[in-house]
Protein backbone atom coordinates (compact mmCIF):
# COMPACT_ATOMS: atom_id res chain seq x y z
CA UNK A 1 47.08 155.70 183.75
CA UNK A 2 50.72 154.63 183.45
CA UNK A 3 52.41 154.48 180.07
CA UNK A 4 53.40 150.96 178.47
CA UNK A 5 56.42 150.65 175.87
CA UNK A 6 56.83 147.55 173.42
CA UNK A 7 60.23 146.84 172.25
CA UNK A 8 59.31 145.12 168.66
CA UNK A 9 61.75 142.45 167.40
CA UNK A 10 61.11 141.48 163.72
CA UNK A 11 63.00 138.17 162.99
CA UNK A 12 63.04 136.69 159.30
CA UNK A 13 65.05 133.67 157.51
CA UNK A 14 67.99 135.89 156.82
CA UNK A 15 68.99 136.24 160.07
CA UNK A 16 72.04 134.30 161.49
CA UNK A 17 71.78 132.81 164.63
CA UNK A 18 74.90 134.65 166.38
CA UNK A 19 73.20 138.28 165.41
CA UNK A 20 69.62 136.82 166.91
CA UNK A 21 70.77 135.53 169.90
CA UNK A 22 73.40 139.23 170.43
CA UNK A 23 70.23 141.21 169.80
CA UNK A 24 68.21 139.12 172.23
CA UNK A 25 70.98 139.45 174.74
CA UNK A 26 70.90 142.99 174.03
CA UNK A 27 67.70 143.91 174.61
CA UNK A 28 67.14 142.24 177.85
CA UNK A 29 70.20 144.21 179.24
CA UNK A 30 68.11 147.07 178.42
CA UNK A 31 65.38 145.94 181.32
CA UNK A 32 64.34 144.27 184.73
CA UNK A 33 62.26 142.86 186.88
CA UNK A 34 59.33 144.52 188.91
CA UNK A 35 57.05 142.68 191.97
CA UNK A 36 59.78 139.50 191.49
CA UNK A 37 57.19 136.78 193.25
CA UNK A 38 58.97 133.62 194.68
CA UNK A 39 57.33 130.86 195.54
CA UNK A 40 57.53 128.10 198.05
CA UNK A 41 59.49 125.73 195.97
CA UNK A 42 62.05 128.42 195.34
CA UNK A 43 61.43 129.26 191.71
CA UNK A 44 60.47 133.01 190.71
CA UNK A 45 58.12 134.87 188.32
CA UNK A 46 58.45 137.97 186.98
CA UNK A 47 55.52 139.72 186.08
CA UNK A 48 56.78 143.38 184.99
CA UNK A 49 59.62 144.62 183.51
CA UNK A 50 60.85 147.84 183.18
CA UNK A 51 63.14 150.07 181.21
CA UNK A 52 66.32 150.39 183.17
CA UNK A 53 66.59 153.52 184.93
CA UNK A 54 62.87 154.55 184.99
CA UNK A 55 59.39 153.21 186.05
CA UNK A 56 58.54 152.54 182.47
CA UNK A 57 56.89 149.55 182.08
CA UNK A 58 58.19 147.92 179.20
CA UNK A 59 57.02 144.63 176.74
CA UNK A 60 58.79 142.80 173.94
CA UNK A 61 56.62 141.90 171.22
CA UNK A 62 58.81 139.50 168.53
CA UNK A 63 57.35 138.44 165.20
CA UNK A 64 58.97 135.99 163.10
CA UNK A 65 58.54 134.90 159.89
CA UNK A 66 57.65 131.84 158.15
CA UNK A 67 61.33 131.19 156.78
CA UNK A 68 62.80 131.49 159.98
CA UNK A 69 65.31 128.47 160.75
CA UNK A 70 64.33 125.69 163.20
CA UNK A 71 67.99 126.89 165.45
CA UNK A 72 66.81 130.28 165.33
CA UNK A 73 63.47 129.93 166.52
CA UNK A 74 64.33 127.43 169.55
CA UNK A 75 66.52 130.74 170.05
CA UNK A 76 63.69 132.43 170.26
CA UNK A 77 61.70 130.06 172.68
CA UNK A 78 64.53 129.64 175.02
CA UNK A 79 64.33 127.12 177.42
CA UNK A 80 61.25 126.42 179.27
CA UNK A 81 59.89 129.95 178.54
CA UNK A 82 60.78 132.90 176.02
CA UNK A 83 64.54 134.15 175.74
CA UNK A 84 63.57 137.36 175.39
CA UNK A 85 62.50 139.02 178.43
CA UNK A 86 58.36 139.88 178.71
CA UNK A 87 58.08 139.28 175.44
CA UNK A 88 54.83 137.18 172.87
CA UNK A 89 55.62 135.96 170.15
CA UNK A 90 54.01 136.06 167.05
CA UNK A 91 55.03 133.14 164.23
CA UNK A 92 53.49 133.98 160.44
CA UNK A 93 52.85 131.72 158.61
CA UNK A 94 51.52 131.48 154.68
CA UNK A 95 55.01 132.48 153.26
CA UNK A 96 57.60 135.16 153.72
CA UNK A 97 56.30 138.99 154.60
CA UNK A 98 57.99 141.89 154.09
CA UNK A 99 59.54 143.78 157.14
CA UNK A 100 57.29 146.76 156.29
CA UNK A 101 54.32 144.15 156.52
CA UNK A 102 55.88 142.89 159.53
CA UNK A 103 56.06 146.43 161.28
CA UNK A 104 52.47 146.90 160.44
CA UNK A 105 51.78 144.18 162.02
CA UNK A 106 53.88 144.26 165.23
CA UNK A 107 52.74 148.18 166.11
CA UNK A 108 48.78 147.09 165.73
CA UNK A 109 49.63 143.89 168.15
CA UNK A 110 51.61 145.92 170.45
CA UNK A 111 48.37 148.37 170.09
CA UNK A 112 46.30 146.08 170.72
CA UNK A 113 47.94 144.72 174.05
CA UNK A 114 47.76 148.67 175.85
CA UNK A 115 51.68 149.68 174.72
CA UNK A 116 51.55 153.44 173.56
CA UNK A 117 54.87 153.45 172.27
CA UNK A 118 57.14 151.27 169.92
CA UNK A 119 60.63 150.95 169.07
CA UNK A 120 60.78 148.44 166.28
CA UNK A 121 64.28 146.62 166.15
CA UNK A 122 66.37 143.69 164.31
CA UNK A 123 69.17 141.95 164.24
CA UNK A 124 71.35 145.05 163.37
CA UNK A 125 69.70 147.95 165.82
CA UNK A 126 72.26 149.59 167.86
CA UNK A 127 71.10 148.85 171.26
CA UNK A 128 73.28 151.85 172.69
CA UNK A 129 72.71 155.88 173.95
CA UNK A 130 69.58 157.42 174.94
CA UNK A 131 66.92 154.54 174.38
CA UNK A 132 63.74 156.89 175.27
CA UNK A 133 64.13 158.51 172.23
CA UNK A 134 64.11 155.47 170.19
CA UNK A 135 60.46 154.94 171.12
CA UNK A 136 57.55 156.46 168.92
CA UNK A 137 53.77 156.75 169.49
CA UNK A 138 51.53 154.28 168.24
């Protein structure tokens, strides 16, 4: 059985839309593509990523919360598909969690979807050095 990281981005309403959209940038410099399928019109899926420089199959889990700006979360969308790279997103609702509630919350999702390890992140995680280490076990 092959190991399965999730890179966890919490997003609330206090985050600027410059420091999303660096950290989003960020992270996807951190992976790539894996069985690239292109089709016959010329348009490609990706269905694994991986950490750069290993086989480690790698998926970004983002939860964002309820007082998130409507800029920040078409951020988040992207265009036509997720900005973030392999990534589901999970938008609470109800009123404004905490970011321990939210890291509860994004390790027993990422749990639930077969990822062993999690390095939770925001808008202010340095994104540099040995990421491996980052991770932790779920």
């Amino acid at each position: 059985m092959y190991e399965k990281y999730c890179i966890g981005l919490m997003i609330d309403g206090n985050n600027e839309f410059a420091k999303v959209d660096k950290i989003i940038t960020n992270l996807n410099a951190l992976m790539e593509g894996r069985d690239i399928e292109t089709y016959p019109d010329g348009s490609t899926f990706t269905p694994r990523y991986v950490l750069k420089g290993t086989e480690i199959t790698v998926e970004c889990h983002v939860i964002v919360n309820a007082n998130v700006p409507d800029a920040v979360k078409r951020k988040i969308q992207g265009d036509g598909g997720n900005a973030l790279h392999a990534s589901q997103i999970m938008w609470l609702g109800g009123g404004n969690f905490s970011y321990e509630y939210m890291a509860l919350r994004l390790t027993q999702h990422a749990k639930e979807h077969g990822c062993t390890k999690i390095w939770r992140t925001h808008i202010n995680t340095d994104t540099t050095g040995d990421i491996l280490v980052k991770f932790t076990d779920i």
